[in-house]
C-alpha atoms as a PDB file:
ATOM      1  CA  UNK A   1       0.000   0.000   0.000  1.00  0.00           C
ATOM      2  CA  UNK A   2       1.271   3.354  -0.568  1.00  0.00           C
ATOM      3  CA  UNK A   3       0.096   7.129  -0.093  1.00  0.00           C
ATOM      4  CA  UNK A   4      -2.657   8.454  -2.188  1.00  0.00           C
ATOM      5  CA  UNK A   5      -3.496  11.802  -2.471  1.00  0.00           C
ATOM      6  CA  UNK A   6      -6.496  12.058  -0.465  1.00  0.00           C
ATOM      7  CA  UNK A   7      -9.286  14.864   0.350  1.00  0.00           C
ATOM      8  CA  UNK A   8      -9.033  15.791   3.922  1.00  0.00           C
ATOM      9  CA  UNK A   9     -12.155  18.168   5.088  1.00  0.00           C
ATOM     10  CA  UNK A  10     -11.339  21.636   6.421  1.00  0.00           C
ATOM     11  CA  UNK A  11      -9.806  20.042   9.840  1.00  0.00           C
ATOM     12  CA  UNK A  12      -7.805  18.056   7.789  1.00  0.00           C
ATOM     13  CA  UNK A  13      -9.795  14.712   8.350  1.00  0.00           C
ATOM     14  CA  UNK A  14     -11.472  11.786   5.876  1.00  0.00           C
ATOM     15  CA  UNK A  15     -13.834   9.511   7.096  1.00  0.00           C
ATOM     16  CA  UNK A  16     -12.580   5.943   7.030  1.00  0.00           C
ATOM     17  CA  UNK A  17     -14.910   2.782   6.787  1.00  0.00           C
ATOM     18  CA  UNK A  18     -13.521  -0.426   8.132  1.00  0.00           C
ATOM     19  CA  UNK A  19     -15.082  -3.618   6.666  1.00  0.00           C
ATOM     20  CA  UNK A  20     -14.271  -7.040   7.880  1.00  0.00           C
ATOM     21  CA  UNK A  21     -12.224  -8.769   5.086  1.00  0.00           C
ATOM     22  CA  UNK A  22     -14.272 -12.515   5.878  1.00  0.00           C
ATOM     23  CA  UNK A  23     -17.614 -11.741   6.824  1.00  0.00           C
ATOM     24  CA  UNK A  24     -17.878  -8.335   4.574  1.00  0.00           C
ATOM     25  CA  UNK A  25     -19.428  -6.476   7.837  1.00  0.00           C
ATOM     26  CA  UNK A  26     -18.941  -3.024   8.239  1.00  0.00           C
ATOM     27  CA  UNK A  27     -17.407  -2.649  11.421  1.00  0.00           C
ATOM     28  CA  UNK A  28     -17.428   0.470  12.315  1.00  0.00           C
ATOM     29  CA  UNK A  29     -16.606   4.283  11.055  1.00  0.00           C
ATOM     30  CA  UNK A  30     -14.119   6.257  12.217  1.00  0.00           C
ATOM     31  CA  UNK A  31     -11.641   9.587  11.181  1.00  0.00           C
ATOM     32  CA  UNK A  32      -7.656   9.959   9.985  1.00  0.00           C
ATOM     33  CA  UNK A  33      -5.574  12.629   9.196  1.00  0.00           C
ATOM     34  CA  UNK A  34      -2.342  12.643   7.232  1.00  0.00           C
ATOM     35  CA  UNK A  35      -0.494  11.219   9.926  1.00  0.00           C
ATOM     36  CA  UNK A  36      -2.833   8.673  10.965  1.00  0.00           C
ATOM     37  CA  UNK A  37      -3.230   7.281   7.657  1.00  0.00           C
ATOM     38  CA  UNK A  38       0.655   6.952   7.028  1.00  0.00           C
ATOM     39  CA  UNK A  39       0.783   5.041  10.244  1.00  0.00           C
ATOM     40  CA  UNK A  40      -2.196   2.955   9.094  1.00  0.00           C
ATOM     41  CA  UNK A  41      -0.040   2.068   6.349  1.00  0.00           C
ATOM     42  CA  UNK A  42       3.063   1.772   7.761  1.00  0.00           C
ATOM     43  CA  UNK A  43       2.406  -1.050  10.883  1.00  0.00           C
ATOM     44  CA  UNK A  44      -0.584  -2.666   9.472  1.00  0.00           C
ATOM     45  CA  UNK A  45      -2.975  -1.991  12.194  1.00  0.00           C
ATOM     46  CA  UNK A  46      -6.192   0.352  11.768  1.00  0.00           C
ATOM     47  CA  UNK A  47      -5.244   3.920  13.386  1.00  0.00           C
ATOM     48  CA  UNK A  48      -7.333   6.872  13.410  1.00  0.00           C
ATOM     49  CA  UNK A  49      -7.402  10.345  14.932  1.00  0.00           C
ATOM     50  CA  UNK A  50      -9.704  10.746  17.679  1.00  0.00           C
ATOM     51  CA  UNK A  51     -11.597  13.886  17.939  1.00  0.00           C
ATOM     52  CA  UNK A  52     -12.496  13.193  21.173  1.00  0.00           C
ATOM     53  CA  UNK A  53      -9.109  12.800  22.662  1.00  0.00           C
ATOM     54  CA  UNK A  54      -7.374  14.919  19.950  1.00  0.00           C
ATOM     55  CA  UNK A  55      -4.514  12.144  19.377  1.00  0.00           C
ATOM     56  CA  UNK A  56      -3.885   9.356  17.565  1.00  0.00           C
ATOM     57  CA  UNK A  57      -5.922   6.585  18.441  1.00  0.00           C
ATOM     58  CA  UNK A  58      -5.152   2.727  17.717  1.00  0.00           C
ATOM     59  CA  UNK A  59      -8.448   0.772  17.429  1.00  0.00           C
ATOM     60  CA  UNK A  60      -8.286  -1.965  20.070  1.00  0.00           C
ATOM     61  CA  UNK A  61      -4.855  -0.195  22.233  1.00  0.00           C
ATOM     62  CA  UNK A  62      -6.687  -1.298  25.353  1.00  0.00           C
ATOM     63  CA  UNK A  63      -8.802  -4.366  24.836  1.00  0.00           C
ATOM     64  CA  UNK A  64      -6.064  -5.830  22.145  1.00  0.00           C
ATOM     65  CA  UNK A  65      -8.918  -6.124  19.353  1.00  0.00           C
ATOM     66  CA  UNK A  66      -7.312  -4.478  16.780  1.00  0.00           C
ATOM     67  CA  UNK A  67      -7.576  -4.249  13.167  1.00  0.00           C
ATOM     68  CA  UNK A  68      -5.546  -5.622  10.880  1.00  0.00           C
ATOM     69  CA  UNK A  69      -5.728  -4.181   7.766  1.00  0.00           C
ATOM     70  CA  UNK A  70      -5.796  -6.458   4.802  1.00  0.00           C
ATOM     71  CA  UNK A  71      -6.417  -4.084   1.945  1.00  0.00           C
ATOM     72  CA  UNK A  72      -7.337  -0.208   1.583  1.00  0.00           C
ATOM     73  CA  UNK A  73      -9.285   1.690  -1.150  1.00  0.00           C
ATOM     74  CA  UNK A  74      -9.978   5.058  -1.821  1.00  0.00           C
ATOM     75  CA  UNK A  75     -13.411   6.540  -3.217  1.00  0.00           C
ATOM     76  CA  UNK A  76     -13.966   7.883  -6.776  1.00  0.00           C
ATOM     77  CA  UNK A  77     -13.634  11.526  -5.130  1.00  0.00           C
ATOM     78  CA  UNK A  78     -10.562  10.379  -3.296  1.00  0.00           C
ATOM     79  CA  UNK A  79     -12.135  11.925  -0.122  1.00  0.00           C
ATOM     80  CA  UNK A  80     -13.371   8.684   1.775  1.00  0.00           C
ATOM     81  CA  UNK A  81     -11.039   5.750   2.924  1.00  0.00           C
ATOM     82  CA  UNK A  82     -12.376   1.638   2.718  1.00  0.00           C
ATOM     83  CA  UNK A  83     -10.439  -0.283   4.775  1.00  0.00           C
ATOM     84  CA  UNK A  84     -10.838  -4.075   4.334  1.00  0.00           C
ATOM     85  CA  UNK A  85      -9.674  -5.404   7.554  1.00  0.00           C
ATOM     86  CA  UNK A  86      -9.133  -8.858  10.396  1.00  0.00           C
ATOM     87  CA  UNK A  87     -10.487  -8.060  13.428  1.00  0.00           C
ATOM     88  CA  UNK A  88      -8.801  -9.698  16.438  1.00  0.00           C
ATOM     89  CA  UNK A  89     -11.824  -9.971  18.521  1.00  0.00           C
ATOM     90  CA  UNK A  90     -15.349  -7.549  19.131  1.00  0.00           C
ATOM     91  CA  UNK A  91     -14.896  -4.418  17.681  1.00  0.00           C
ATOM     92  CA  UNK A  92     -17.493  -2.630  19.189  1.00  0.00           C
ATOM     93  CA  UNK A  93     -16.637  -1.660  22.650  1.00  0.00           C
ATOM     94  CA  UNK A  94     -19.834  -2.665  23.960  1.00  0.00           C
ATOM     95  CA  UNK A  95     -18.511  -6.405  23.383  1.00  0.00           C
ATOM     96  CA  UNK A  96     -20.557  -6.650  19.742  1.00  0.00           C
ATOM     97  CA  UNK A  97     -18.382  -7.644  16.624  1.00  0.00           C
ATOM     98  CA  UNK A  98     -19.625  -4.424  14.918  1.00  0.00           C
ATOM     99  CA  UNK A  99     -20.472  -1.261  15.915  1.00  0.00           C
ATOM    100  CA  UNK A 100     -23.447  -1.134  14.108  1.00  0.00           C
ATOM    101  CA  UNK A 101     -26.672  -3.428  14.748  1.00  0.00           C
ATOM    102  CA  UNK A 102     -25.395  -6.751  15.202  1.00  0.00           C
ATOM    103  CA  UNK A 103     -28.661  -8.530  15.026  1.00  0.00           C
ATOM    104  CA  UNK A 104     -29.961  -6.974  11.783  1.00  0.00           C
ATOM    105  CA  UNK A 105     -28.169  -9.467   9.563  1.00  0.00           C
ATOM    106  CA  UNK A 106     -29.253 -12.124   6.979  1.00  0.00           C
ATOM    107  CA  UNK A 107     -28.503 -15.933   7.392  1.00  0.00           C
ATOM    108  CA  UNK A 108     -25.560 -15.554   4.604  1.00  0.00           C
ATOM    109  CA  UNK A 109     -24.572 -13.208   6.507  1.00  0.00           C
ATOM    110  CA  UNK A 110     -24.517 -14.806   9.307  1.00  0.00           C
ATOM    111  CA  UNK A 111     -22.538 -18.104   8.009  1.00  0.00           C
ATOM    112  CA  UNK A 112     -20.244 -15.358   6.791  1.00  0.00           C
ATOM    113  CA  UNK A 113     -19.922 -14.043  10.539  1.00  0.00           C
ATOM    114  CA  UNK A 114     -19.527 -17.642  11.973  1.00  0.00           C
ATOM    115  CA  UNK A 115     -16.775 -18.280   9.586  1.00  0.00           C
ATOM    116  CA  UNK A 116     -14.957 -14.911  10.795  1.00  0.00           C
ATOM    117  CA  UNK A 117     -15.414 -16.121  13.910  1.00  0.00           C
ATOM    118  CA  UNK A 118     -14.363 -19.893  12.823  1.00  0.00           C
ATOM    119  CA  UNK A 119     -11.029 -18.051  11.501  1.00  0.00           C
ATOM    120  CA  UNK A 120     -10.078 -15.442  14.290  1.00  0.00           C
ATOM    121  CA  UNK A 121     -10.266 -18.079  17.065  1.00  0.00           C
ATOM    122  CA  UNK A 122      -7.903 -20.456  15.085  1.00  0.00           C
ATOM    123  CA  UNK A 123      -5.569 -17.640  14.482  1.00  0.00           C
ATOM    124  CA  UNK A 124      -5.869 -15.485  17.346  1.00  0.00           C
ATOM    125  CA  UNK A 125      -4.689 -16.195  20.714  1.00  0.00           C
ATOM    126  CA  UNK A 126      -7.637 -17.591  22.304  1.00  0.00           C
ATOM    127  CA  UNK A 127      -6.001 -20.667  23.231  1.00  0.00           C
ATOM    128  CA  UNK A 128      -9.066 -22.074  25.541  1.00  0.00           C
ATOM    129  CA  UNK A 129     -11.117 -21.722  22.868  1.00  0.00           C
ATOM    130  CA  UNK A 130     -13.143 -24.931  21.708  1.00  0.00           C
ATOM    131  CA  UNK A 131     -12.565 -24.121  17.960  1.00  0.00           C
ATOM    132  CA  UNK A 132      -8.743 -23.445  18.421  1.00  0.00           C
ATOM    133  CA  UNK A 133      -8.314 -26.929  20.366  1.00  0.00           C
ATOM    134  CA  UNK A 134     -10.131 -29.082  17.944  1.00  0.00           C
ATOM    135  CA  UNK A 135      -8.223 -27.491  15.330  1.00  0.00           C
ATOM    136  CA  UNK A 136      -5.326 -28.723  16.306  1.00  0.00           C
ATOM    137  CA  UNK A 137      -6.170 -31.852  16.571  1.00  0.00           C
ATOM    138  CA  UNK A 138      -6.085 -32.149  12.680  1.00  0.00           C
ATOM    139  CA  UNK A 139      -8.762 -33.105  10.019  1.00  0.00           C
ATOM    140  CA  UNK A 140      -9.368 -36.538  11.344  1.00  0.00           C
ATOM    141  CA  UNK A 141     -10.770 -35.092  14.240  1.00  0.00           C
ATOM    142  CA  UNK A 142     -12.613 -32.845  12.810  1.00  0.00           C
ATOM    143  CA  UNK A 143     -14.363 -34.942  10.455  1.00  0.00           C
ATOM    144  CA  UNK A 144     -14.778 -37.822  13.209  1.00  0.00           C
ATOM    145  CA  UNK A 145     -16.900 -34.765  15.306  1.00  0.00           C
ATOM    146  CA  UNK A 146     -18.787 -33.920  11.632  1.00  0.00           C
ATOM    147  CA  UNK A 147     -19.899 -38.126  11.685  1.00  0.00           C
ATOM    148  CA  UNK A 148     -20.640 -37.940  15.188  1.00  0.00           C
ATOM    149  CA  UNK A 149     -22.692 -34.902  14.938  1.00  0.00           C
ATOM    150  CA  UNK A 150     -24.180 -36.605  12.099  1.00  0.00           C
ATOM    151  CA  UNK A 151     -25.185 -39.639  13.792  1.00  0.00           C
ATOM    152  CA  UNK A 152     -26.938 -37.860  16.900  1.00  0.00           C
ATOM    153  CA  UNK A 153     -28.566 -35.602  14.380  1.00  0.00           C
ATOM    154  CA  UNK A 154     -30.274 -38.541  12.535  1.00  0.00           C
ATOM    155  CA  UNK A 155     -30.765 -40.365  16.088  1.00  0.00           C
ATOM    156  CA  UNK A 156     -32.775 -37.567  17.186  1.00  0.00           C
ATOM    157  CA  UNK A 157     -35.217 -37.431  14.062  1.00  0.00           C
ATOM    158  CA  UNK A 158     -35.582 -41.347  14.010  1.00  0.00           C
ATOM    159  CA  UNK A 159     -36.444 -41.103  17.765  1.00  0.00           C
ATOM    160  CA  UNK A 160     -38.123 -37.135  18.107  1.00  0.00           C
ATOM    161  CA  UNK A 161     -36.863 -36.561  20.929  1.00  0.00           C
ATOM    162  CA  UNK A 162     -37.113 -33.067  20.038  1.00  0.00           C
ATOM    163  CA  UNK A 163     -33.421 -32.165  20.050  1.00  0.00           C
ATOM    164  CA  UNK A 164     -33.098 -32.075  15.860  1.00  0.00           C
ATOM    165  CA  UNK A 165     -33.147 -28.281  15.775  1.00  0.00           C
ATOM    166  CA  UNK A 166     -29.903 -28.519  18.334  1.00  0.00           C
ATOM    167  CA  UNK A 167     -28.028 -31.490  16.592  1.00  0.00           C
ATOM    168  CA  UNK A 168     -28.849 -29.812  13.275  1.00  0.00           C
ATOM    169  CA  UNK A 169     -26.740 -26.672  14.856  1.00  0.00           C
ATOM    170  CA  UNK A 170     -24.022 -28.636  15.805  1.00  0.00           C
ATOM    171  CA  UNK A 171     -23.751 -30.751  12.763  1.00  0.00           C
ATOM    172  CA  UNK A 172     -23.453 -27.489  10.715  1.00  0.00           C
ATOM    173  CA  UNK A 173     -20.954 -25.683  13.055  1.00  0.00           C
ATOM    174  CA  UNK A 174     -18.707 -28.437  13.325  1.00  0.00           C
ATOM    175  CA  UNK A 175     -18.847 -29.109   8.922  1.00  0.00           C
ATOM    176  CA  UNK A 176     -18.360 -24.884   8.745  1.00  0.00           C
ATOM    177  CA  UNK A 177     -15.067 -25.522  11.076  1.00  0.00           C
ATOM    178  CA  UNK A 178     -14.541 -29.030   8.585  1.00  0.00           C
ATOM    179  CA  UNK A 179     -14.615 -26.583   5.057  1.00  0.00           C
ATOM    180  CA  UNK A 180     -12.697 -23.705   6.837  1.00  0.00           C
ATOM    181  CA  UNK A 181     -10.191 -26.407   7.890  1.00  0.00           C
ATOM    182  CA  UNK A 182      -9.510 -27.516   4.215  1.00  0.00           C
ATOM    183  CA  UNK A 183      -9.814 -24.026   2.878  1.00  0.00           C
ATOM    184  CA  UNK A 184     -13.069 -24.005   1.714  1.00  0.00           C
ATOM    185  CA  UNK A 185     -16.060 -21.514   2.826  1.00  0.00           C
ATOM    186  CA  UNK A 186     -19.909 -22.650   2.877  1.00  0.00           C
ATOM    187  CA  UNK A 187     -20.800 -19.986   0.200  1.00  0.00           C
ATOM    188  CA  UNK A 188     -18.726 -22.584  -2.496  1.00  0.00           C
ATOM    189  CA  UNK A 189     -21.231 -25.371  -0.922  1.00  0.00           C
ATOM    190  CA  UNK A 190     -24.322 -22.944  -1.202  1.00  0.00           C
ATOM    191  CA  UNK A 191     -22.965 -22.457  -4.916  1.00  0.00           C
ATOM    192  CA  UNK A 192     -22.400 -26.131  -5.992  1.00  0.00           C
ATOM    193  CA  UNK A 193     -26.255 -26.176  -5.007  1.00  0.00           C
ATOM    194  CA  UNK A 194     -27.199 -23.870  -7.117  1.00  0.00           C
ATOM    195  CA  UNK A 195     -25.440 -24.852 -10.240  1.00  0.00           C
ATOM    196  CA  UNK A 196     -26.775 -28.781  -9.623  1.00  0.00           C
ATOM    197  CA  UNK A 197     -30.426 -26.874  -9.391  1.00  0.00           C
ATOM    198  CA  UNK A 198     -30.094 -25.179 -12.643  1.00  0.00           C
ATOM    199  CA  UNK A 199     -28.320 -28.371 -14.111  1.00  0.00           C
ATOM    200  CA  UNK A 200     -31.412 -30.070 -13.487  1.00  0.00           C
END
C-alpha cells in the first residue's frame, strides 16, 4: 500500500470505513488525518485520529482487538477511505463484533460471521477456545466430530426426541469448522447447489 493523495475536510480529516475482510461487515466508522493514515499504512494496524481525545488513536490499544488491515481503497472523489480489515476480537466496545446493529443481519450473513469467527479463534490467541483446540487436533478429528454430529442428528429425528433443531446446529458448526479447515467456505457449498439446481 502506498500514499494516495487524499481529500481531507477543512480540519484536515477523511472519514474511514472499516469492513471485515471474511464476513464483509462493516465494522465500524471512524476519522484519519495525514499522519494517521501513514501510520495505518506503515504497521498494518487500523489507526485513526480521535476527535475526542485529539490524538492518535489505535483501534483496540486497550482491549487488544485491533484491526488488521488487509487491503485499503480510496473513493472515486478520493475523499473517503475503505479499509478491508481482520479483526482480532469484538470491535465494538460494547462487546458486539460491529459497531453497528449486530442482530440486523441475513442468514448468509450470518454463516459469513460464523466463519470470521471460525477463523479469528484459530488464528488469534484464544487458546481455551473450543474451535482453536479441535483445530489442532487435525482433520481426522474434525471430520470424526462432523460423523458424530451426524449420527446424533439422525438419532434424534428417528427417535423425536425433540433435540433435531440442536443437533442440526451442531452438525453445521462443526462441517463450517470441517470446510474452513480444508480451505473451503460454505458460500462454495451454497454455490455447488445452485449450479446442480439449474443443471437439473
Amino acid at each position: 500500500m502506498k500514499e494516495i493523495n487524499i481529500k481531507y475536510d477543512s480540519k484536515g480529516l477523511v472519514p474511514a470505513v472499516i469492513q471485515n475482510s471474511i464476513t464483509l461487515d462493516i465494522l465500524m466508522l471512524g476519522y484519519m488525518n495525514k499522519e494517521a493514515y501513514r501510520q495505518t499504512i506503515e504497521s498494518g494496524v487500523v489507526t485513526f485520529f480521535s476527535r475526542s481525545k485529539n490524538r492518535l488513536w489505535v483501534k483496540g490499544e486497550t482491549s487488544n482487538n485491533k484491526l488488521i488491515v488487509d487491503n485499503l481503497y480510496i473513493d472515486c472523489d478520493k475523499d473517503t477511505i475503505l479499509v478491508l480489515a481482520t479483526p482480532l476480537g469484538p470491535t465494538c466496545h460494547k462487546g458486539p463484533l460491529t459497531c453497528f446493529d449486530d442482530e440486523n443481519i441475513t442468514n448468509k450473513t450470518f454463516i459469513n460471521k460464523l466463519e470470521g469467527v471460525i477463523d479469528s479463534r484459530i488464528e488469534g490467541e484464544y487458546e481455551n477456545s473450543y474451535i482453536k483446540k479441535l483445530y489442532r487436533k487435525g482433520v481426522k478429528e474434525i471430520a470424526k466430530k462432523v460423523t458424530e454430529e451426524a449420527g446424533e442428528t439422525a438419532i434424534s429425528a428417528v427417535t423425536k426426541d425433540g433435540r433435531l433443531i440442536d443437533e442440526s446446529a451442531d452438525l453445521l458448526f462443526h462441517l463450517v469448522v470441517l470446510l474452513r479447515n480444508q480451505g473451503f467456505t460454505f458460500q462454495e457449498v451454497l454455490d455447488e447447489l445452485k449450479s446442480r439446481n439449474i443443471s437439473q
